[in-house]
Each structure stands twice: as structure tokens, then as C-alpha cells.
Protein backbone atom coordinates (compact mmCIF):
# COMPACT_ATOMS: atom_id res chain seq x y z
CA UNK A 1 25.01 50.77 115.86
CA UNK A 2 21.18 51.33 116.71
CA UNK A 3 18.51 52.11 113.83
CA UNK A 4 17.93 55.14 112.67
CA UNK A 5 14.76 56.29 113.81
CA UNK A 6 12.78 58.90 113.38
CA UNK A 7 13.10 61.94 115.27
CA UNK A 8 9.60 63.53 114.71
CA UNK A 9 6.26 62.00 114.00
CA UNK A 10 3.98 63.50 112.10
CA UNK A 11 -0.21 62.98 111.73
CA UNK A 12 -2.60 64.74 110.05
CA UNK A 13 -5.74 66.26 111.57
CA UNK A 14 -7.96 68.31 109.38
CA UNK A 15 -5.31 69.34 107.45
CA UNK A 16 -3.24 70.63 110.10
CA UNK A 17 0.05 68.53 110.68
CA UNK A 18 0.44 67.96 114.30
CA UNK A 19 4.09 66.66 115.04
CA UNK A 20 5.64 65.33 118.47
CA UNK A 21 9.31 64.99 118.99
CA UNK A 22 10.57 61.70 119.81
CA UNK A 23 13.31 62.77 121.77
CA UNK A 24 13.28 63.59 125.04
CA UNK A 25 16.19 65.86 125.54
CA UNK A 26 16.39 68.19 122.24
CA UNK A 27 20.30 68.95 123.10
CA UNK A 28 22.67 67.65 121.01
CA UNK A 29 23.93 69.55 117.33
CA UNK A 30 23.67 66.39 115.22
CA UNK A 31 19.66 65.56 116.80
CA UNK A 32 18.70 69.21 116.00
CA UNK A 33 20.03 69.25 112.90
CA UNK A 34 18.03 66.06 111.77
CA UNK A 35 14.76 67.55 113.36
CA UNK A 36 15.73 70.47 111.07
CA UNK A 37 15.81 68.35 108.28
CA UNK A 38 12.46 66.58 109.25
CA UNK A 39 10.45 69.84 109.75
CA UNK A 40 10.92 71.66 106.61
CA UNK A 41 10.26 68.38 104.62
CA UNK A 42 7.36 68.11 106.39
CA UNK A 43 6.90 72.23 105.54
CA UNK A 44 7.91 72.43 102.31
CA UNK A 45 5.64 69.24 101.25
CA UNK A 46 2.54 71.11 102.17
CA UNK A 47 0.47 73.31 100.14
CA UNK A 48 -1.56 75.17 102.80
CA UNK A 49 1.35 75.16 105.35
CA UNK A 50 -0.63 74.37 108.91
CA UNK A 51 1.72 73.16 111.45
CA UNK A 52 1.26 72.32 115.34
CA UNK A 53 4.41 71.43 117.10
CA UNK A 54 3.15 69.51 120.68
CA UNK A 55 6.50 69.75 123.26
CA UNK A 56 4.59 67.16 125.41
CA UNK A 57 7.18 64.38 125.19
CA UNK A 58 10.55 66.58 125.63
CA UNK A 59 12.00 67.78 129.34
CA UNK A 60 14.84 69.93 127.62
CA UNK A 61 15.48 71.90 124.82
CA UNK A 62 19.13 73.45 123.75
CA UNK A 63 19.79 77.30 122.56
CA UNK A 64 20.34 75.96 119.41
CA UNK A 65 16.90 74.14 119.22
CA UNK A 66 15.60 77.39 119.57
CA UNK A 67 17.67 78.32 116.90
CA UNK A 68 16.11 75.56 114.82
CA UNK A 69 12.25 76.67 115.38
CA UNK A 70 12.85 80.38 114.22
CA UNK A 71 14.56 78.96 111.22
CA UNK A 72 11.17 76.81 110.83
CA UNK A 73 8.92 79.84 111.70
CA UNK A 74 10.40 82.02 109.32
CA UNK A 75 9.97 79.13 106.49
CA UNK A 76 6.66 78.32 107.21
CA UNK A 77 5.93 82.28 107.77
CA UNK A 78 7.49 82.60 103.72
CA UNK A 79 4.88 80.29 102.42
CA UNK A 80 2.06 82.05 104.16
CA UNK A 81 1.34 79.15 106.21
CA UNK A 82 1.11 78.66 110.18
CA UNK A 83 2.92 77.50 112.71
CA UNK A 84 1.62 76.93 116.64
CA UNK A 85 3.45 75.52 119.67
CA UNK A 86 1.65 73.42 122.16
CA UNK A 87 2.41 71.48 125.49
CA UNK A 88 5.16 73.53 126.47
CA UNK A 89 6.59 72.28 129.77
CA UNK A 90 7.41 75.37 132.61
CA UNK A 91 10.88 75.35 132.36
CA UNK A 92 10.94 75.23 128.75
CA UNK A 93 8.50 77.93 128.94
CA UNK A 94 10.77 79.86 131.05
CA UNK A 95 13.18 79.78 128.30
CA UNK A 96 11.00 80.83 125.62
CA UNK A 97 10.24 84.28 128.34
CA UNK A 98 13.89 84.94 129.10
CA UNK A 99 14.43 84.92 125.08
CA UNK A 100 11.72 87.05 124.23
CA UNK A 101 10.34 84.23 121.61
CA UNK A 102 6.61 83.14 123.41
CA UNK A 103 5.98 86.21 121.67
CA UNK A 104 7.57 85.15 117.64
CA UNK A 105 5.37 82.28 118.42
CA UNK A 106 1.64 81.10 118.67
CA UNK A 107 1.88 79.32 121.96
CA UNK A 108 -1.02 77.50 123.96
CA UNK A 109 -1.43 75.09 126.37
CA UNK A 110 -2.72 72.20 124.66
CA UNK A 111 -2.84 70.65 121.06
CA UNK A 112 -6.34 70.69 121.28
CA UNK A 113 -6.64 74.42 121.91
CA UNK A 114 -4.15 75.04 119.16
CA UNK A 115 -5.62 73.00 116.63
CA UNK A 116 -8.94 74.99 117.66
CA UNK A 117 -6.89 78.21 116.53
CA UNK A 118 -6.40 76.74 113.07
């Protein structure tokens, strides 16, 4: 059986935590559960809640993933804190338009123009 790895990583950058999925295809029930997981650790363990989530490294993304990040918004939204989406491929995009959600989110183009927003 392989290592666990990490699904997320997370760095700091002026006290906004920027986090990049390691996962290419965000499809399956058991990954987006553990990303679950991962995200409100890395929520709940902040003070000042300041979160960036950069897409850049996933192609798809499942319903349920969606599922996941208004779960996430809405914890991150209880402690007062902030939460921005960044490097959102088109077709994911698309998704995000279809469901109404680009506009529950803060999304932008790049990290850097979302950490600029901070």
C-alpha cells in the first residue's frame, strides 16, 4: 500500500495561508473527505483566519468537492476570517457559473492578485 501523503500543502505568506491541492483530480468521496479534514485544521488553527486556496495544480473537481469548500467557507466565514480562490482553470470555472457559487466566493485569477486582496 502507498504512503499516505498529504493531500494539501500549506505555506504561509504574510499571514495569509496559501494552500495548493496535491491532487490532480479532486473526485473521489474518501480524497475529499481528507482535504476536508486538512482545511479546517488548517482553519481552525488560525487566529486571524486568512486563507487562499490556488486550484492551479487540479484539472477536475467533483459536486461533492464543491460541497466541501462551502462547508469550509461557512467555517472560516464563523470565525470572521477570509477565504479567496485563485487559479481556477475554465472548466472548473464553468462549474462554479452553472452553480451559482463564483459569487459565495472571492475568486481571482491569480494567487498573487488574491493575496493583494488580503
Amino acid at each position: 500500500m502507498a504512503d499516505e501523503k498529504p493531500r494539501i500543502s500549506v505555506k504561509n505568506s504574510g499571514g495569509v495561508n496559501i494552500v495548493e491541492f496535491a491532487d490532480r483530480k479532486i473526485l473521489e468521496e474518501l480524497s475529499i473527505s481528507e482535504i476536508g479534514e486538512e482545511l479546517a485544521r488548517v482553519a481552525t488553527g488560525m487566529g486571524d483566519v486568512k486563507m487562499l486556496l490556488s486550484f492551479k495544480n487540479v484539472e477536475h473537481l467533483s459536486s461533492a468537492a464543491l460541497g466541501m469548500l462551502i462547508k469550509l467557507n461557512k467555517q472560516v466565514a464563523e470565525k470572521k476570517g477570509q477565504l479567496k480562490l485563485s487559479d481556477i482553470s475554465p472548466p472548473i470555472y464553468e462549474v462554479f457559473k452553472i452553480t451559482r457559487l463564483y459569487k459565495l466566493f472571492s475568486i481571482y485569477g491569480t494567487a498573487r492578485e488574491a493575496l493583494a486582496d488580503f
